[in-house]
Structures are given as structure tokens and as C-alpha cells.
Protein backbone atom coordinates (compact mmCIF):
# COMPACT_ATOMS: atom_id res chain seq x y z
CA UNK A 1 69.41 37.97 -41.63
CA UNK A 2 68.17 37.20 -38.11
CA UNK A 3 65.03 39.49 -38.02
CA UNK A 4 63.76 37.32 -41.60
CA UNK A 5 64.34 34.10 -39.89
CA UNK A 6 62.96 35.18 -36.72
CA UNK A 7 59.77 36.60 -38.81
CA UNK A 8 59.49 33.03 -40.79
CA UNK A 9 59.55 31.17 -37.69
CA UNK A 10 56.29 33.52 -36.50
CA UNK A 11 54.31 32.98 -40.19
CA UNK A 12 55.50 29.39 -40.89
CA UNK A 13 52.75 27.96 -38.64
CA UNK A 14 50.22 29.93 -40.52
CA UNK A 15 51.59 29.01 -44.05
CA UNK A 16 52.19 25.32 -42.76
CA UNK A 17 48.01 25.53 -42.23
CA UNK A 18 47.14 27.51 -44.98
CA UNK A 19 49.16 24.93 -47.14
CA UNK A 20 47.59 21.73 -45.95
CA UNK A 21 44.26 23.18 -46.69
CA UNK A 22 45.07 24.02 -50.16
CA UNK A 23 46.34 20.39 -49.86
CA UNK A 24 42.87 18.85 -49.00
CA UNK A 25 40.68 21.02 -50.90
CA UNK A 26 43.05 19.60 -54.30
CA UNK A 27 42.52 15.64 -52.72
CA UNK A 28 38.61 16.51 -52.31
CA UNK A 29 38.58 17.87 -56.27
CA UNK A 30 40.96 14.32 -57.21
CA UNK A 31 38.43 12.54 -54.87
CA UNK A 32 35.26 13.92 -56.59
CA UNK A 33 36.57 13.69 -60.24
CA UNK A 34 37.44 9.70 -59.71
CA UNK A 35 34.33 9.07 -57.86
CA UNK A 36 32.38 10.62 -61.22
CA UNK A 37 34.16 8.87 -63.31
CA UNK A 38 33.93 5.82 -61.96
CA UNK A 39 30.06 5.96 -60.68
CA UNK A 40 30.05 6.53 -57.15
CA UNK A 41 28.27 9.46 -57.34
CA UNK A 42 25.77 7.10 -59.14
CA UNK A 43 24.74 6.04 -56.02
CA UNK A 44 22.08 8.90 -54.78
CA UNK A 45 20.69 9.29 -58.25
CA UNK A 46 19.72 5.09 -58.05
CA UNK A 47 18.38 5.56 -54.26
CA UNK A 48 16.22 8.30 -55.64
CA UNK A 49 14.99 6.06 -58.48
CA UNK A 50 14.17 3.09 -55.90
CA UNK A 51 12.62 5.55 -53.69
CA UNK A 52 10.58 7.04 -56.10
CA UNK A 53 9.76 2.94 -58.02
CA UNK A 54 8.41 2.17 -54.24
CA UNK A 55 6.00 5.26 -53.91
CA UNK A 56 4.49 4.33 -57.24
CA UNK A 57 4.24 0.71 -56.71
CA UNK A 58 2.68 1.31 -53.29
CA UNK A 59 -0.01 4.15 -54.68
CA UNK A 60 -0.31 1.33 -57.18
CA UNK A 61 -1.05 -1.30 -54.51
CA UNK A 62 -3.28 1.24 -52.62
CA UNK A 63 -5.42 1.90 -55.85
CA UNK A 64 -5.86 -1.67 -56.74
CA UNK A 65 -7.31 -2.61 -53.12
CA UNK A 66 -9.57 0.16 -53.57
CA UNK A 67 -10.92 -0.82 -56.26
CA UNK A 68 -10.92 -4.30 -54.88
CA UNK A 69 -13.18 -2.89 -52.43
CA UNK A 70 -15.66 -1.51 -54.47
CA UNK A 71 -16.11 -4.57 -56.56
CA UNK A 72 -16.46 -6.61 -53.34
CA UNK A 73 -18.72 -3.88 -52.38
CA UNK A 74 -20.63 -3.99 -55.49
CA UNK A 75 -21.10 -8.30 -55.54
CA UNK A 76 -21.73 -8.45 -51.86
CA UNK A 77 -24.97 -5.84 -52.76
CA UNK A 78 -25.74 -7.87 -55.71
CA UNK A 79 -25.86 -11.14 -53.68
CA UNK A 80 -28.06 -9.04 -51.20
CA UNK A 81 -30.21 -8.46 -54.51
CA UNK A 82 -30.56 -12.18 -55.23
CA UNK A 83 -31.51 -13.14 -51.41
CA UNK A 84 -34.45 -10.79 -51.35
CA UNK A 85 -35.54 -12.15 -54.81
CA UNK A 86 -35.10 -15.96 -53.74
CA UNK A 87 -35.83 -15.86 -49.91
CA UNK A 88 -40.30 -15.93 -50.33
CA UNK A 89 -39.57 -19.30 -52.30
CA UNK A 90 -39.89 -22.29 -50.05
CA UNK A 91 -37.82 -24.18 -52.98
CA UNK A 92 -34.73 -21.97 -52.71
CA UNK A 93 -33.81 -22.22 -49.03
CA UNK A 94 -30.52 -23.74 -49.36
CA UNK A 95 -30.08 -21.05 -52.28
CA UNK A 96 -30.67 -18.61 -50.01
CA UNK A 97 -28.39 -19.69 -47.24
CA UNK A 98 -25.52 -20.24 -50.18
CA UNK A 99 -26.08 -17.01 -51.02
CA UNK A 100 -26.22 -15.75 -47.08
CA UNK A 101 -22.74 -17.72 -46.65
CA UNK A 102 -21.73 -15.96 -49.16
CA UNK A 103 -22.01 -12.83 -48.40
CA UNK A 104 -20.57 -13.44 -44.79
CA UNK A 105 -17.26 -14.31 -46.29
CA UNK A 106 -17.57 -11.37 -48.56
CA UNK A 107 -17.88 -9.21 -46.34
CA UNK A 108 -15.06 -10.87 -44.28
CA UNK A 109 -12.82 -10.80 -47.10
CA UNK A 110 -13.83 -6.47 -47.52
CA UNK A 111 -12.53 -6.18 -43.42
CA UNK A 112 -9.13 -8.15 -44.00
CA UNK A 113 -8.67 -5.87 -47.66
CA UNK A 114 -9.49 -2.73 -46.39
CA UNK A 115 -7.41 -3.07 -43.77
CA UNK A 116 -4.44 -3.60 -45.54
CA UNK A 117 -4.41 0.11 -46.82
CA UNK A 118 -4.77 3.33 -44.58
CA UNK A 119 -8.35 4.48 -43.88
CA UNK A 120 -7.92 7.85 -45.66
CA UNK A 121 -7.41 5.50 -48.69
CA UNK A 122 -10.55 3.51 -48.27
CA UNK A 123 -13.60 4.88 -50.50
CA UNK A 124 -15.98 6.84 -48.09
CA UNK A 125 -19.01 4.92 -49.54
CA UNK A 126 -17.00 1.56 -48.28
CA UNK A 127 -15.76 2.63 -44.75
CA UNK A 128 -19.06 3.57 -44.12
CA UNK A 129 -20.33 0.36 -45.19
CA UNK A 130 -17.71 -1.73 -42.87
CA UNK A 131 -18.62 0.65 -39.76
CA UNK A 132 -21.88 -0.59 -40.36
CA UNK A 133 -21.18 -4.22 -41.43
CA UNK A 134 -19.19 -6.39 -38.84
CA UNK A 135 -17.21 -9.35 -39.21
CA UNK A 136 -19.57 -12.25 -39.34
CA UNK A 137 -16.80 -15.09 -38.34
């Protein structure tokens, strides 16, 4: 009877471990099973969906300034069109100058859009344009 007491006393430690993990890997199942049921695990699936809600409202917001940019783009050079037309008639001067005004805050207004969206987004036609065209103040 002593040698199986004495050889219990050597294994309990290892069965005292091997016991406790069976222990905690049957409170991580519980764990899992009441945090499905009761929506934790809800959690990364709504992160992803807010993640993926920002990328498309921001590729949104990039597209729309874009296109901002050409229409800007495309009223600036029709105002440019309607200067060269009006600027050989002595009547039109303060026309002209409107017009000249105009286009200065134009092309203001095309610095402070495009550079709310990164320059790889900015149409190449435009950012050459604004390289070109300075802020007129």
C-alpha cells in the first residue's frame, strides 16, 4: 500500500495540472457559447462594418472633390473665354474686371479643394493646372 501512495504523491502534481487545464479549456467553451449567444462576439463583425462604411464614405468624399475640381476647372476656363471676348470693348471694363475677380477666387477656391484630398487623387489635367496657377489672394 505504501509504494501506490508514494507513486500518487509523484503523479498528483501532474494530474493536479493536467486537470485545471481541462478545467479552463471547459470555462473558455462556457465563455464563448454565452458570449455568442448574447452578442459579444457581435462586436468585430460591427467594427468591420464601420471600418468598411468609412472607406466608402471617404472614396465618396474623395470622388466628389474631384469632380468639384473639374467643374471649377471647367467655369474658371469658361470665364477665361468670356474675358478674351469682352476685354477689346471699352464698354465692358468693369465686366471684365468682374469677370477677372472672378476667376481669382475661383481659382482660390480650386487650391483650398484640392487640397483637402491627397495629390494622387487630384485629376492630372488639374494639378497641372494649380502648379501653374497660384493663389491670387
Amino acid at each position: 500500500m505504501d509504494g501506490w501512495f508514494t507513486e500518487f504523491r509523484k503523479e498528483y502534481p501532474k494530474m493536479f495540472v493536467a486537470a485545471i487545464m481541462v478545467a479552463l479549456a471547459l470555462i473558455a467553451i462556457v465563455a464563448l457559447f454565452v458570449a455568442a449567444e448574447f452578442g459579444f462576439l457581435q462586436v468585430e463583425k460591427e467594427f468591420q462594418d464601420v471600418k468598411r462604411e468609412i472607406t466608402q464614405r471617404t472614396q465618396r468624399y474623395t470622388e466628389a472633390k474631384a469632380h468639384l475640381l473639374s467643374k471649377l476647372h471647367g467655369d474658371y476656363m469658361r470665364t477665361v473665354t468670356a474675358i478674351v471676348q469682352f476685354k477689346n470693348m471699352p464698354d465692358e471694363e468693369m465686366l471684365v474686371q468682374s469677370l477677372m475677380d472672378q476667376n481669382a477666387a475661383t481659382l482660390n477656391r480650386m487650391h483650398d479643394e484640392a487640397g483637402l484630398i491627397p495629390e494622387s487623387e487630384i485629376p492630372a489635367h488639374i494639378a497641372s493646372f494649380l502648379e501653374t496657377h497660384s493663389r491670387t489672394y
